[in-house]
PDB file of N, CA and C in Angstrom:
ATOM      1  N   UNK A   1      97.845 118.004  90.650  1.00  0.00           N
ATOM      2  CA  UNK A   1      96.775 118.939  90.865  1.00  0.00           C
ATOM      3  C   UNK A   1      97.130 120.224  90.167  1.00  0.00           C
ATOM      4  N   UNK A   2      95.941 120.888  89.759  1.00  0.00           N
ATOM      5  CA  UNK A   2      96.372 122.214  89.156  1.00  0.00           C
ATOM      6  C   UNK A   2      95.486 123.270  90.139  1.00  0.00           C
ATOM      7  N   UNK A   3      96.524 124.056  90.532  1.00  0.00           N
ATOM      8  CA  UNK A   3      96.118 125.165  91.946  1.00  0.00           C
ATOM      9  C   UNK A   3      96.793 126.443  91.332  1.00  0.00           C
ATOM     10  N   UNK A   4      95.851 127.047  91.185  1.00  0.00           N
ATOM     11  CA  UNK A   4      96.433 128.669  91.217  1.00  0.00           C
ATOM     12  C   UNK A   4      97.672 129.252  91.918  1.00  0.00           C
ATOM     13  N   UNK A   5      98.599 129.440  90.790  1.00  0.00           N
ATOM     14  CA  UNK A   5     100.039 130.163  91.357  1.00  0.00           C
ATOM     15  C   UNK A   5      99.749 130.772  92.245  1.00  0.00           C
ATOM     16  N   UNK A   6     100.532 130.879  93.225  1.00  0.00           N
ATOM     17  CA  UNK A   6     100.812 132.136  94.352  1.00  0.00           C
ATOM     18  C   UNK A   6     100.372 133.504  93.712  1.00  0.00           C
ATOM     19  N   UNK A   7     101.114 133.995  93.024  1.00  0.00           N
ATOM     20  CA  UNK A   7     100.998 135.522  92.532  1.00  0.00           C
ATOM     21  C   UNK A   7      99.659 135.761  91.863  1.00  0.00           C
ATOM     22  N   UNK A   8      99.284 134.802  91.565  1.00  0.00           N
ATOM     23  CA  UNK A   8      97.672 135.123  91.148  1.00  0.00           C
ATOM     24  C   UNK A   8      96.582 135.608  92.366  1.00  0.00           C
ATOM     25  N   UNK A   9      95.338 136.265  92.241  1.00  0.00           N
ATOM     26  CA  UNK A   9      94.171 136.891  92.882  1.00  0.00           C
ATOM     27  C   UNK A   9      94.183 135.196  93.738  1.00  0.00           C
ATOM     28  N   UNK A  10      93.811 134.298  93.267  1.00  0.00           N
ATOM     29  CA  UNK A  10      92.875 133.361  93.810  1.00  0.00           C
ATOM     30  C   UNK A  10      94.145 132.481  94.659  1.00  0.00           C
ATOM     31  N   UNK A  11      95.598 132.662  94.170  1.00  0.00           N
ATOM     32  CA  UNK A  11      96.414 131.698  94.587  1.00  0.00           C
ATOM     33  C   UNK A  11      96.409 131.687  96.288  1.00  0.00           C
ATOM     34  N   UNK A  12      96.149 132.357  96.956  1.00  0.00           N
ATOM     35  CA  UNK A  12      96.426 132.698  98.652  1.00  0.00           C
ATOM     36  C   UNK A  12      95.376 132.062  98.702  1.00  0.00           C
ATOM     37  N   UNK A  13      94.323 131.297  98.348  1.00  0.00           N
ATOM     38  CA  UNK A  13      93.357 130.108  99.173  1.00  0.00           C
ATOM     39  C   UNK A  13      94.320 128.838  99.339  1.00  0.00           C
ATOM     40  N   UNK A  14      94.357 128.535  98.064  1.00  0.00           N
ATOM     41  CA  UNK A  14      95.084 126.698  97.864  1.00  0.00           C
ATOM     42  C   UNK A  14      96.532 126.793  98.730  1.00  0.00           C
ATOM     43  N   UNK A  15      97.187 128.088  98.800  1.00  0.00           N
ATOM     44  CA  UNK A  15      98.417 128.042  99.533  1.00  0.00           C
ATOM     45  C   UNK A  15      98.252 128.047 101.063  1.00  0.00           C
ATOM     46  N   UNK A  16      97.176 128.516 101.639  1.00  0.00           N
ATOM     47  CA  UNK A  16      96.784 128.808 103.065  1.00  0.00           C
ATOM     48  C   UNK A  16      96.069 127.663 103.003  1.00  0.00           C
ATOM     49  N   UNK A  17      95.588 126.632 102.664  1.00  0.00           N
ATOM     50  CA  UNK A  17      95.038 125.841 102.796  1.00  0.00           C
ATOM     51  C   UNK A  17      96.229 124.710 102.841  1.00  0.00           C
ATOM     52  N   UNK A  18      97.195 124.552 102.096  1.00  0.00           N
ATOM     53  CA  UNK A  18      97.920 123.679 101.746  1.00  0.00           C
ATOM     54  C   UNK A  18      98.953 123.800 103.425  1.00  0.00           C
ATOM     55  N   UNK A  19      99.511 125.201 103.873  1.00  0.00           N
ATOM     56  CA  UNK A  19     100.033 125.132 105.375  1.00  0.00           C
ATOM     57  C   UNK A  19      98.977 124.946 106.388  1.00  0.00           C
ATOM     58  N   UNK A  20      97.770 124.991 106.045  1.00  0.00           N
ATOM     59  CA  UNK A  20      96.871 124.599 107.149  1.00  0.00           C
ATOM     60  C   UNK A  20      97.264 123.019 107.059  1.00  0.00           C
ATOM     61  N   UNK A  21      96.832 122.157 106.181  1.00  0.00           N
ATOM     62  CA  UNK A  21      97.117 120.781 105.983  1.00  0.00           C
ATOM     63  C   UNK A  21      98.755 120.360 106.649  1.00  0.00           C
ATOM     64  N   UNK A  22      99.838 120.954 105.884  1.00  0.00           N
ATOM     65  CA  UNK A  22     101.056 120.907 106.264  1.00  0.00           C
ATOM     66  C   UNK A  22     101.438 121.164 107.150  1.00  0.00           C
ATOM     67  N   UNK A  23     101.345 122.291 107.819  1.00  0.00           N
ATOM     68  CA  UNK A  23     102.479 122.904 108.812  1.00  0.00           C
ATOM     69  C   UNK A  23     102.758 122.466 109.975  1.00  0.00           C
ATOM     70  N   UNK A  24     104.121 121.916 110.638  1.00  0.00           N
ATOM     71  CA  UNK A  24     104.667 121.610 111.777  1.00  0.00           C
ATOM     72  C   UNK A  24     104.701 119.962 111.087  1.00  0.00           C
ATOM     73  N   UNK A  25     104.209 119.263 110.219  1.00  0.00           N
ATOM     74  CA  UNK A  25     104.090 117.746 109.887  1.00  0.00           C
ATOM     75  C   UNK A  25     104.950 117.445 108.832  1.00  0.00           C
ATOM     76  N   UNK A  26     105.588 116.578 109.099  1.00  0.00           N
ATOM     77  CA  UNK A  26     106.690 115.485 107.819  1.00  0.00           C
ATOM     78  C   UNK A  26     105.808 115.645 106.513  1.00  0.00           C
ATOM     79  N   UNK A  27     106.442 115.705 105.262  1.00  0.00           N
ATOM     80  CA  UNK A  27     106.162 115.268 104.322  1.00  0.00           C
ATOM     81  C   UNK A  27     106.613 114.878 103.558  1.00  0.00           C
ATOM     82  N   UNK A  28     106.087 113.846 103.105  1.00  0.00           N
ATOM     83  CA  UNK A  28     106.691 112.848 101.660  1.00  0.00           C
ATOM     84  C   UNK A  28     105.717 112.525 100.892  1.00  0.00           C
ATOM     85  N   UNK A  29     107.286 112.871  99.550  1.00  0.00           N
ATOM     86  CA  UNK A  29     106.837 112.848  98.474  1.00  0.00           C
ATOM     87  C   UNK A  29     106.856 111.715  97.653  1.00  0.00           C
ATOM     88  N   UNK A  30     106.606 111.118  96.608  1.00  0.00           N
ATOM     89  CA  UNK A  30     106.539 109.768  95.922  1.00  0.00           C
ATOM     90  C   UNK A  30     106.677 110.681  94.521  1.00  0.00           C
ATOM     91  N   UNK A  31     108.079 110.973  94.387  1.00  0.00           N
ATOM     92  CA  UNK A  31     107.942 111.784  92.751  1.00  0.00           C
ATOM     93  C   UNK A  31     108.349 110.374  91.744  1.00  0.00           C
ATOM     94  N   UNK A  32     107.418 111.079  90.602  1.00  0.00           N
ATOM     95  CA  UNK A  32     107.635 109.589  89.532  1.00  0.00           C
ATOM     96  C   UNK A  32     108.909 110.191  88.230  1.00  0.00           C
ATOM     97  N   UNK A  33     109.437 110.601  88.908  1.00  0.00           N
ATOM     98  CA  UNK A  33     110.467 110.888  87.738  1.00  0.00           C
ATOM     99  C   UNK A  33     110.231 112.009  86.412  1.00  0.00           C
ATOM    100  N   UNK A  34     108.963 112.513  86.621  1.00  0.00           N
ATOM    101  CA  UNK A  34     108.780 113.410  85.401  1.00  0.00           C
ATOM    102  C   UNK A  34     108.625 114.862  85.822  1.00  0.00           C
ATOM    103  N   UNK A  35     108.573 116.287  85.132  1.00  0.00           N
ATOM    104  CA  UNK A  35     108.951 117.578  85.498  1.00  0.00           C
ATOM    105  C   UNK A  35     108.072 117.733  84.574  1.00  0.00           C
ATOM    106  N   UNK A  36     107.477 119.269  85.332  1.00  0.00           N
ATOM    107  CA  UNK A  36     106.909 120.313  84.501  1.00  0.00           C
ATOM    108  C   UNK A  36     106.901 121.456  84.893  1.00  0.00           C
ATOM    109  N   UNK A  37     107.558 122.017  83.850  1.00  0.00           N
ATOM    110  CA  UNK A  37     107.690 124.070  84.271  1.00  0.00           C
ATOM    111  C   UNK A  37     108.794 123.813  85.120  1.00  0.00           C
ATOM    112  N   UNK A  38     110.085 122.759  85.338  1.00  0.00           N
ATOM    113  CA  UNK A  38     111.467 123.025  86.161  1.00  0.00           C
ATOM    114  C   UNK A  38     110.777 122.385  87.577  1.00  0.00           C
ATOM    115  N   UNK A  39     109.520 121.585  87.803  1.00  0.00           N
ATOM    116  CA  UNK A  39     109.185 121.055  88.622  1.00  0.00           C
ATOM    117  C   UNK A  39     108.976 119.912  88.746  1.00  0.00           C
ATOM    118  N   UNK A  40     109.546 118.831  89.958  1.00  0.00           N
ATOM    119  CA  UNK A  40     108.859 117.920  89.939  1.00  0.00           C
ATOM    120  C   UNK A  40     108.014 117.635  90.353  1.00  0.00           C
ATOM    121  N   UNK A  41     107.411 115.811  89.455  1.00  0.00           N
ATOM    122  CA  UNK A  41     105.787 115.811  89.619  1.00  0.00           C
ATOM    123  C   UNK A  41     106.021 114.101  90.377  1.00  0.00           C
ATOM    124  N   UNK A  42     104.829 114.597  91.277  1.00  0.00           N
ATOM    125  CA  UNK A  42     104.893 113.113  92.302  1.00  0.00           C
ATOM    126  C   UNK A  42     103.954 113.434  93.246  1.00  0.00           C
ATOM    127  N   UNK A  43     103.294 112.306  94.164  1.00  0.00           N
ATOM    128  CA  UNK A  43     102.480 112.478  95.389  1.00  0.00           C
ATOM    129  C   UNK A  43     103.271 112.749  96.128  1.00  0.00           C
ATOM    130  N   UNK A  44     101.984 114.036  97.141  1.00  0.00           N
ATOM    131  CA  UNK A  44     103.716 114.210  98.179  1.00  0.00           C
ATOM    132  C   UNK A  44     101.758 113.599  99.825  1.00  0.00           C
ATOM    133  N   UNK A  45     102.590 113.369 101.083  1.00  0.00           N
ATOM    134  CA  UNK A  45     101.530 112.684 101.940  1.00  0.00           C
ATOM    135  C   UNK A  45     101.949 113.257 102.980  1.00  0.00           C
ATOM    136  N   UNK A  46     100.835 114.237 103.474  1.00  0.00           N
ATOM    137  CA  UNK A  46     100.911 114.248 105.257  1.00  0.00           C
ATOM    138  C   UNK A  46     100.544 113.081 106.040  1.00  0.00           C
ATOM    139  N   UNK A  47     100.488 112.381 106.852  1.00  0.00           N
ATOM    140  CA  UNK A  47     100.765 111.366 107.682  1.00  0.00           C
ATOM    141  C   UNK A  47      99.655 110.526 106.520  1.00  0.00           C
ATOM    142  N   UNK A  48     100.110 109.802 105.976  1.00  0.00           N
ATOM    143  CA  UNK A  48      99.550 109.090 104.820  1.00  0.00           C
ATOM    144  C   UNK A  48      98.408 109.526 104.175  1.00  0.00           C
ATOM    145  N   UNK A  49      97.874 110.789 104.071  1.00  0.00           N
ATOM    146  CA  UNK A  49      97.036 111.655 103.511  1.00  0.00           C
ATOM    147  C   UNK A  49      97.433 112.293 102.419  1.00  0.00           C
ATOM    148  N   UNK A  50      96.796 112.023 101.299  1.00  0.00           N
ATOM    149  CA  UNK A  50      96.934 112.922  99.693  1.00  0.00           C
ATOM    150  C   UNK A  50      96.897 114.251 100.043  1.00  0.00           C
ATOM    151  N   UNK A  51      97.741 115.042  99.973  1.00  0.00           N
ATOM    152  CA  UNK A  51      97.757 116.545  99.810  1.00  0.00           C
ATOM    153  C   UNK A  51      96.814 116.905  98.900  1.00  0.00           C
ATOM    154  N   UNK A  52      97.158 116.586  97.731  1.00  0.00           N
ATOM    155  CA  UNK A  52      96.569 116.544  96.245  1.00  0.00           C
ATOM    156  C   UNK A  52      94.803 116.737  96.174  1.00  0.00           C
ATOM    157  N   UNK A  53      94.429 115.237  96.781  1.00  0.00           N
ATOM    158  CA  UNK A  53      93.243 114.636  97.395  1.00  0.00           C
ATOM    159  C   UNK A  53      92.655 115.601  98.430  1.00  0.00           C
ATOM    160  N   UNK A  54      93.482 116.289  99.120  1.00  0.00           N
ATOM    161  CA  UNK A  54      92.825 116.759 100.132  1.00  0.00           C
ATOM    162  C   UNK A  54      92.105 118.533  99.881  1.00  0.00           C
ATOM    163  N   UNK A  55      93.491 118.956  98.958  1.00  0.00           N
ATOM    164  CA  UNK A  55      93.338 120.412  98.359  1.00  0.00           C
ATOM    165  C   UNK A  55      92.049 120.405  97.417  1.00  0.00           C
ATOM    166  N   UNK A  56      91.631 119.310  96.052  1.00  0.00           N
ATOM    167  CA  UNK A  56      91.145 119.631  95.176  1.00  0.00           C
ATOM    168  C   UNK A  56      89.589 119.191  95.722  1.00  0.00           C
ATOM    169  N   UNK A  57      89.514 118.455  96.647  1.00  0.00           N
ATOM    170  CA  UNK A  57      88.182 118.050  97.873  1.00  0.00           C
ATOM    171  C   UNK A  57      88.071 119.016  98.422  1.00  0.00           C
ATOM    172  N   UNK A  58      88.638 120.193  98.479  1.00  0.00           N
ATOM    173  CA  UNK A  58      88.142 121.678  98.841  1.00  0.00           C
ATOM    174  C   UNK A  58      87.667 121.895  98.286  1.00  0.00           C
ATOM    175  N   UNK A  59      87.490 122.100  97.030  1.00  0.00           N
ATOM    176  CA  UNK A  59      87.308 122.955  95.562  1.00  0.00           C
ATOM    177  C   UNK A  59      88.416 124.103  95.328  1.00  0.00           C
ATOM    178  N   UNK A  60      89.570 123.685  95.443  1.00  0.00           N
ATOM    179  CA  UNK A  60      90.339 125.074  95.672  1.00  0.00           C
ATOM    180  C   UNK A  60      91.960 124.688  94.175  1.00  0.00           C
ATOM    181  N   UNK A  61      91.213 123.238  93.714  1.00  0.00           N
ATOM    182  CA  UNK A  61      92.548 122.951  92.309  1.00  0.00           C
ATOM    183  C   UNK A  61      91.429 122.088  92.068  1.00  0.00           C
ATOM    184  N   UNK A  62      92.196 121.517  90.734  1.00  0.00           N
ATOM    185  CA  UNK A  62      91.487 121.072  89.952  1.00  0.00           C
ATOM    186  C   UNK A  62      92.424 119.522  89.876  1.00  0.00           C
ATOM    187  N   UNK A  63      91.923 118.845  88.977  1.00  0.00           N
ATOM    188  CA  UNK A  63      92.997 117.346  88.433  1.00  0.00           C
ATOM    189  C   UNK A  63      93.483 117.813  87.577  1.00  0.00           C
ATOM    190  N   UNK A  64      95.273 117.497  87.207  1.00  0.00           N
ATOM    191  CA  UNK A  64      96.119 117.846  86.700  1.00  0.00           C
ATOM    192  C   UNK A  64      96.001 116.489  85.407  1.00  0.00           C
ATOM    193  N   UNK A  65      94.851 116.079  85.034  1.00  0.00           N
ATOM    194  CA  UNK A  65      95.061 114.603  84.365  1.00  0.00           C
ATOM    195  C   UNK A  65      96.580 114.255  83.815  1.00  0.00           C
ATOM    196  N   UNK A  66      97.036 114.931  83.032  1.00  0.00           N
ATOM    197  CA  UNK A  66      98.543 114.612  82.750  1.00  0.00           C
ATOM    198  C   UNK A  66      98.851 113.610  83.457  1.00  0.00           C
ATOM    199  N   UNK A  67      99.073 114.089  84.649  1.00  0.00           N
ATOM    200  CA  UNK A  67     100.660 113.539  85.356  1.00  0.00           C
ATOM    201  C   UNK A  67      99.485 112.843  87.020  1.00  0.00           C
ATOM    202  N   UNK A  68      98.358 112.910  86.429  1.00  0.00           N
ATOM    203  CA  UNK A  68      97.119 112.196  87.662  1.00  0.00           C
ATOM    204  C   UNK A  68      96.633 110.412  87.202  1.00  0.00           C
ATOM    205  N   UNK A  69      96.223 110.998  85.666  1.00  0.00           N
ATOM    206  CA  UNK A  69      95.990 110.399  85.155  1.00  0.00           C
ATOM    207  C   UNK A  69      94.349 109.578  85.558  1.00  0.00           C
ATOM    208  N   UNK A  70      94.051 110.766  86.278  1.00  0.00           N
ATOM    209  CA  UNK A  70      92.156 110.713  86.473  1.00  0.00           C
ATOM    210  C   UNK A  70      92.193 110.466  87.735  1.00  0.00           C
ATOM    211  N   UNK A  71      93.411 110.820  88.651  1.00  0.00           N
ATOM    212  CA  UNK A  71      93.127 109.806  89.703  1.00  0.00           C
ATOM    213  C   UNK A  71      92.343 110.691  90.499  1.00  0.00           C
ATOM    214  N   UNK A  72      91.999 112.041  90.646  1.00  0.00           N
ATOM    215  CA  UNK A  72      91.232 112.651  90.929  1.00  0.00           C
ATOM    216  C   UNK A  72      90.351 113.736  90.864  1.00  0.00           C
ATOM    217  N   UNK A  73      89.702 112.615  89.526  1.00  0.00           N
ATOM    218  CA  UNK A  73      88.656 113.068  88.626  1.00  0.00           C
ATOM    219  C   UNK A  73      87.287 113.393  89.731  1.00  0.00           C
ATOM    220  N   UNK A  74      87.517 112.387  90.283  1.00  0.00           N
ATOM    221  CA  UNK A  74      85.782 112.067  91.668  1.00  0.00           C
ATOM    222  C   UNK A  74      86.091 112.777  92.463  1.00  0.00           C
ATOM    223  N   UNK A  75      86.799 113.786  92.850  1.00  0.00           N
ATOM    224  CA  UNK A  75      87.156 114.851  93.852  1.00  0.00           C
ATOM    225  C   UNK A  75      86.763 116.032  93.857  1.00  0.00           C
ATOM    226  N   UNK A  76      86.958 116.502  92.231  1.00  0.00           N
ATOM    227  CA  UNK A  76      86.861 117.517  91.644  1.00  0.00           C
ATOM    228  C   UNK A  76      85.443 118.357  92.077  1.00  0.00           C
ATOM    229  N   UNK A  77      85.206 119.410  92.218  1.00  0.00           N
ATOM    230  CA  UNK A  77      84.519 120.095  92.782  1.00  0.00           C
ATOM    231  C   UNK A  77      83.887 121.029  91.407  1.00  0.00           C
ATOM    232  N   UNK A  78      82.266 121.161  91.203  1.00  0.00           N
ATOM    233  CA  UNK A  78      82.215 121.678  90.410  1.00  0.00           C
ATOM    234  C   UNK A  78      81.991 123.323  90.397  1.00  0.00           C
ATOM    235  N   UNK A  79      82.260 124.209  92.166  1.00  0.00           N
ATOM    236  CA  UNK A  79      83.066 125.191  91.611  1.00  0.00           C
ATOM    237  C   UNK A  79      84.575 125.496  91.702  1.00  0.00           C
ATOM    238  N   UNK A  80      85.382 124.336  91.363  1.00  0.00           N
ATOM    239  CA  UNK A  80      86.496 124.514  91.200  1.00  0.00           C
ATOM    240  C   UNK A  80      86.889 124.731  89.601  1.00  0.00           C
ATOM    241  N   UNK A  81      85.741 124.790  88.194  1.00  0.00           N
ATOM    242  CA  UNK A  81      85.170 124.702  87.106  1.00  0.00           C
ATOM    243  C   UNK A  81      86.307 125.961  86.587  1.00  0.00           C
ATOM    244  N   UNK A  82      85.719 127.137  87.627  1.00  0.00           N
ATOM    245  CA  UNK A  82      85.929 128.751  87.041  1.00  0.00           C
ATOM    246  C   UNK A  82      87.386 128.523  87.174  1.00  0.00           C
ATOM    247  N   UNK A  83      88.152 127.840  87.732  1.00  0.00           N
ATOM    248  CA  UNK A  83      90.104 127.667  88.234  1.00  0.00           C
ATOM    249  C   UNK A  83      90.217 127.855  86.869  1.00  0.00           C
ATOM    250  N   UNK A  84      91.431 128.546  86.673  1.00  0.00           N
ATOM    251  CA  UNK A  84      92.128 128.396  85.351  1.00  0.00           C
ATOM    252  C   UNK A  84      92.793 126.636  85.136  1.00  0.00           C
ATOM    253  N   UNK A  85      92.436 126.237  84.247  1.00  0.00           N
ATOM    254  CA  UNK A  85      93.230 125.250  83.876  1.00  0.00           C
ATOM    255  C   UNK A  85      94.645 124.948  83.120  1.00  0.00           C
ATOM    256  N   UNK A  86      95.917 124.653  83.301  1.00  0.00           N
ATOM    257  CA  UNK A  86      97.003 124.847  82.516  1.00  0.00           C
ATOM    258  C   UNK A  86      97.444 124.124  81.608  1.00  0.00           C
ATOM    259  N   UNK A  87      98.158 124.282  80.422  1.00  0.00           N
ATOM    260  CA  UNK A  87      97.223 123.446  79.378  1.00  0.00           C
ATOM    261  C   UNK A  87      98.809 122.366  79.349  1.00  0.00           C
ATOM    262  N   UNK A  88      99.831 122.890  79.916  1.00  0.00           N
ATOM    263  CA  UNK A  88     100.409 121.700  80.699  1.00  0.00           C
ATOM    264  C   UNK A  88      99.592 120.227  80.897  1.00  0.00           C
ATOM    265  N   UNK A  89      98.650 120.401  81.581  1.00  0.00           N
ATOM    266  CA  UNK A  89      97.489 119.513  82.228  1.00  0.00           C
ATOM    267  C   UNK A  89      96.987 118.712  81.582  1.00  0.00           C
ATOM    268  N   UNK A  90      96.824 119.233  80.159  1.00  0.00           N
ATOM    269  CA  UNK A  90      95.815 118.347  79.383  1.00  0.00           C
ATOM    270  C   UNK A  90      97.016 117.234  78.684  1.00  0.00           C
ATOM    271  N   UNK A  91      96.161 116.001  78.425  1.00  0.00           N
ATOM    272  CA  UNK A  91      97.102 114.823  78.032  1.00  0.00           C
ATOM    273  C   UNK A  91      97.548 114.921  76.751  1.00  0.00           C
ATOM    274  N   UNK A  92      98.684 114.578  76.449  1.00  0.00           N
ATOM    275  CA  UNK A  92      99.684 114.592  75.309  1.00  0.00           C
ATOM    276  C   UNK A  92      99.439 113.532  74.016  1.00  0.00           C
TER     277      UNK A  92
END
């Protein structure tokens, strides 16, 4: 997913949204072995729930196609449009 950094204007939605989803609950991740920006990239699941899935079904990120690979293209919200996109994101 691509969600507005923290330090950005818009980043304090997707992050307050993301401990609303999270907080006090286990999470796991399913990382596939690949990094971007010193990060790794993988599904991470609150009690078998897409984080990912659940944030960009807000309208609050976008699909990271890269490292999604469309998987949540049908989620996508069309005012999640104005999000900056990172060009990380786009496929290689």
């Amino acid at each position: 997913m691509a969600a507005p950094e923290q330090e950005n204007l818009a980043g304090g939605k997707p992050l307050s949204s993301l401990k609303t989803v999270c907080e006090g609950q286990p999470v796991r991740c399913d990382l596939d072995g690949s990094k971007t920006r010193g990060r790794d990239v993988g599904i991470c699941y609150v009690n078998d729930a897409d984080i990912g899935a659940a944030v960009i079904d807000k309208g609050l990120a976008r699909d990271c196609t890269r490292f999604s690979g469309g998987r949540y293209a049908g989620l996508e919200k069309p005012e999640a449009r104005h999000l900056a996109f990172p060009g990380y994101c786009s496929p290689r």
